[in-house]
C-alpha atoms as a PDB file:
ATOM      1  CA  UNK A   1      49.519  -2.982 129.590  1.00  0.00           C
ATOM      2  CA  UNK A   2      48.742  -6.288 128.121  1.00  0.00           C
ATOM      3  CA  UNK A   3      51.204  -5.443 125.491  1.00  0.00           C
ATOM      4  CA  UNK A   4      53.961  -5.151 127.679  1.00  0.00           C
ATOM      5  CA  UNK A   5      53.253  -8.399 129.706  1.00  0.00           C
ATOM      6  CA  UNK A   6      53.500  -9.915 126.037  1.00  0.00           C
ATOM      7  CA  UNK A   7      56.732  -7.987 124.966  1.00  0.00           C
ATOM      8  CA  UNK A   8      58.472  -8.878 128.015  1.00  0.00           C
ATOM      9  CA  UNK A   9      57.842 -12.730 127.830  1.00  0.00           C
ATOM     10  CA  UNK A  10      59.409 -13.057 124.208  1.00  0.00           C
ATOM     11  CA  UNK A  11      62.445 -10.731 124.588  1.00  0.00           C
ATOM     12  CA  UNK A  12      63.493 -12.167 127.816  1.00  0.00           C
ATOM     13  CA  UNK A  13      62.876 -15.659 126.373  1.00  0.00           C
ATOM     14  CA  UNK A  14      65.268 -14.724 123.600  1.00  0.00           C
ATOM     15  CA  UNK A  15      67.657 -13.284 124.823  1.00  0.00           C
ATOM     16  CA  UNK A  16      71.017 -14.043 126.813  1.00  0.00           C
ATOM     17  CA  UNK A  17      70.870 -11.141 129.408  1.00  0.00           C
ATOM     18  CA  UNK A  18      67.080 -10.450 130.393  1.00  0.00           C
ATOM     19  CA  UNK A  19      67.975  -8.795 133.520  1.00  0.00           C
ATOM     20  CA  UNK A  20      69.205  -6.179 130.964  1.00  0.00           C
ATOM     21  CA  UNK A  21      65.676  -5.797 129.083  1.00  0.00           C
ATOM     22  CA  UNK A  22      64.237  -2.346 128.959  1.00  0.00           C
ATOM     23  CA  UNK A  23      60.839  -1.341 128.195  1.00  0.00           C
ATOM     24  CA  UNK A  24      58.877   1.865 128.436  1.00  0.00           C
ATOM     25  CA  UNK A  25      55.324   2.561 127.351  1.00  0.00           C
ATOM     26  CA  UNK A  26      53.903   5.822 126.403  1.00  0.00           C
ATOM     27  CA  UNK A  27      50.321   6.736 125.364  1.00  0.00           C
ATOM     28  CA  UNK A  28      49.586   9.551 122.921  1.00  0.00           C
ATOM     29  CA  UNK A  29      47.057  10.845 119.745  1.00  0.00           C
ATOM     30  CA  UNK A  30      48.947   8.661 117.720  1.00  0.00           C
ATOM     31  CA  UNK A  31      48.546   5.710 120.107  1.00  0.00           C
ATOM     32  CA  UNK A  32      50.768   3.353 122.065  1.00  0.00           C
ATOM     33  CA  UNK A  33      54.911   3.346 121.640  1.00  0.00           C
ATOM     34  CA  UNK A  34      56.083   0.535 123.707  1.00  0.00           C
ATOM     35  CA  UNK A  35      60.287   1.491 123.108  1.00  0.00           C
ATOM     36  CA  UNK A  36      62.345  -1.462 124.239  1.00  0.00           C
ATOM     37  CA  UNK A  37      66.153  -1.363 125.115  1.00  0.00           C
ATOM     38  CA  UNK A  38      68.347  -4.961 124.829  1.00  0.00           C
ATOM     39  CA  UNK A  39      71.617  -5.658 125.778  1.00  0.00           C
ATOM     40  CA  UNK A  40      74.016  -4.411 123.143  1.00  0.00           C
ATOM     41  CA  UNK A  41      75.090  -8.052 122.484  1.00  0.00           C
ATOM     42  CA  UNK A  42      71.564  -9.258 122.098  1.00  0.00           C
ATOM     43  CA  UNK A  43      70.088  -7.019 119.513  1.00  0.00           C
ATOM     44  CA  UNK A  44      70.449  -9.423 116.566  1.00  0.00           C
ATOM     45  CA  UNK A  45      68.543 -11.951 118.278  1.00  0.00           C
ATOM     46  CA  UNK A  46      65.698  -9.227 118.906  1.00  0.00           C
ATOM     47  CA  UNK A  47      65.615  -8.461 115.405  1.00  0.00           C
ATOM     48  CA  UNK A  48      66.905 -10.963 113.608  1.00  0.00           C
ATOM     49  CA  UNK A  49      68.150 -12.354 110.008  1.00  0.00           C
ATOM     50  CA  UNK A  50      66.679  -9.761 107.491  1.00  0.00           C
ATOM     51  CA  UNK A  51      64.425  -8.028 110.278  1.00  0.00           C
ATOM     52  CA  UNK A  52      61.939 -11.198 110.779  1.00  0.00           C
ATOM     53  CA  UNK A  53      61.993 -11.739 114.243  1.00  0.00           C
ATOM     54  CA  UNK A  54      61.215  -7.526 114.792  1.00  0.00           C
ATOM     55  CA  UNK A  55      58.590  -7.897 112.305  1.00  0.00           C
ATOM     56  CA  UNK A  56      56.926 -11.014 114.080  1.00  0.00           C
ATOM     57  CA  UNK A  57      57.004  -9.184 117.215  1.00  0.00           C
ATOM     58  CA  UNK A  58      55.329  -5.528 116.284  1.00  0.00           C
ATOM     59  CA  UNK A  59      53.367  -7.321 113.924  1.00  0.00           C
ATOM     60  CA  UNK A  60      51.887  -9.737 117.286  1.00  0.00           C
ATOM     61  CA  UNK A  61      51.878  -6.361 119.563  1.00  0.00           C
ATOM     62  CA  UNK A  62      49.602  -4.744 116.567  1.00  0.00           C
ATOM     63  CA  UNK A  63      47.241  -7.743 117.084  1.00  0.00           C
ATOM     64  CA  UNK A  64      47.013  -7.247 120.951  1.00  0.00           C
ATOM     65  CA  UNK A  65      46.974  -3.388 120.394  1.00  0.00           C
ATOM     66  CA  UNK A  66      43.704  -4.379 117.750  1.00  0.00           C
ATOM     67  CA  UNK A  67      42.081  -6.682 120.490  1.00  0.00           C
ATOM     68  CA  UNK A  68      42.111  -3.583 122.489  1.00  0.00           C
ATOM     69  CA  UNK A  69      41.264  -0.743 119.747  1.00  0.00           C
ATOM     70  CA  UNK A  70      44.601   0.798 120.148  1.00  0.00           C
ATOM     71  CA  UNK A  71      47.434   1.274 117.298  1.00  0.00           C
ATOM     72  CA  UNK A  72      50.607  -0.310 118.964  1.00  0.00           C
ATOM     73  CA  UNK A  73      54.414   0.363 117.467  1.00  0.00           C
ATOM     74  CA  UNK A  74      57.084  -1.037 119.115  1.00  0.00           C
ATOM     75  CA  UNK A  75      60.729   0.753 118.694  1.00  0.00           C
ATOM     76  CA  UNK A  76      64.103  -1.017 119.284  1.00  0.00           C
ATOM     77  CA  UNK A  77      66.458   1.627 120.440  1.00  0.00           C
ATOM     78  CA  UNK A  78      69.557   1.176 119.048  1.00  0.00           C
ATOM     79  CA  UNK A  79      72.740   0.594 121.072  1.00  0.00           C
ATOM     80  CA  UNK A  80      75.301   3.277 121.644  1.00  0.00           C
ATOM     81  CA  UNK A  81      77.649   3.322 118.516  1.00  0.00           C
ATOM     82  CA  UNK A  82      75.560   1.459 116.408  1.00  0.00           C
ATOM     83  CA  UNK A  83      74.367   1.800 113.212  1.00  0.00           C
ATOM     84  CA  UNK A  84      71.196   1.155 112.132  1.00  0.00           C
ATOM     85  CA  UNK A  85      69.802  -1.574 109.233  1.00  0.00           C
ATOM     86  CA  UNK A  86      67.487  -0.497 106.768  1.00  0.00           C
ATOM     87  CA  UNK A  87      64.336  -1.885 106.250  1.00  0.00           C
ATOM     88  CA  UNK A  88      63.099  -2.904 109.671  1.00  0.00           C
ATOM     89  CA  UNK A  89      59.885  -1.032 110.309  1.00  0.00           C
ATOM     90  CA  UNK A  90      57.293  -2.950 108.994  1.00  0.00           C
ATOM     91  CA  UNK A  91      54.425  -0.400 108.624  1.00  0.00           C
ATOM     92  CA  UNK A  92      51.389  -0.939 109.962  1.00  0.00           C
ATOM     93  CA  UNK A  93      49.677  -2.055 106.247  1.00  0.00           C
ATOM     94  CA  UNK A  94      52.391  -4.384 106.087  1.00  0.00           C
ATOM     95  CA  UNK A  95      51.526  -6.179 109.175  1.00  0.00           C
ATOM     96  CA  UNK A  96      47.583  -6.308 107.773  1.00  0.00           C
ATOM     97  CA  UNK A  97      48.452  -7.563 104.730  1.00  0.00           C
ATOM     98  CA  UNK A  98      50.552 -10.284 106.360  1.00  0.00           C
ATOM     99  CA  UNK A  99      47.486 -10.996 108.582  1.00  0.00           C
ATOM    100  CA  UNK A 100      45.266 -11.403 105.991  1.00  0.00           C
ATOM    101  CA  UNK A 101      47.584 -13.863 104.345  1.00  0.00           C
ATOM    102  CA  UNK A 102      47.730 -16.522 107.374  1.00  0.00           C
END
């Protein structure tokens, strides 16, 4: 749950309409999928130029998930109509390797 508490605070800090945030958690053998849903109009501030800001985020939720021996992903559901950019999911030995590099 702490990841949600987490999630919560930086979307509705970045965004324009947090009454509009969204976000579901679900538990299963593959771990936890927290799925979040944004205002239409907000989405590029959720994920940002070239993915960054998504990436900082899942990779942050993957340290909280660590602290608490879970895997974490976090999925942006995209907006009705919308089409999706490439290259977003960072996987998760991505986010390690960026970890190790700090």
């Amino acid at each position: 749950m702490e990841e949600i508490q987490f999630l919560e605070y930086v979307v509705k800090a970045l965004v324009d309409n947090p009454n509009d945030v969204k976000i579901e958690r679900t538990v299963d053998e593959m771990g936890v999928l927290v799925k979040l849903t944004v205002n239409p109009v907000d989405m590029g501030k959720i994920i940002g130029r070239q993915g960054n800001t998504a990436k900082a985020i899942r990779t942050l939720l993957r340290v909280i998930g660590m602290k608490n021996n879970a895997r974490v992903n976090l999925k942006i559901n995209e907006p009705e109509g919308g089409t999706k950019a490439a290259g977003i999911e960072a996987t998760f030995d991505e986010a390690m390797e960026e970890l190790k590099n700090l």
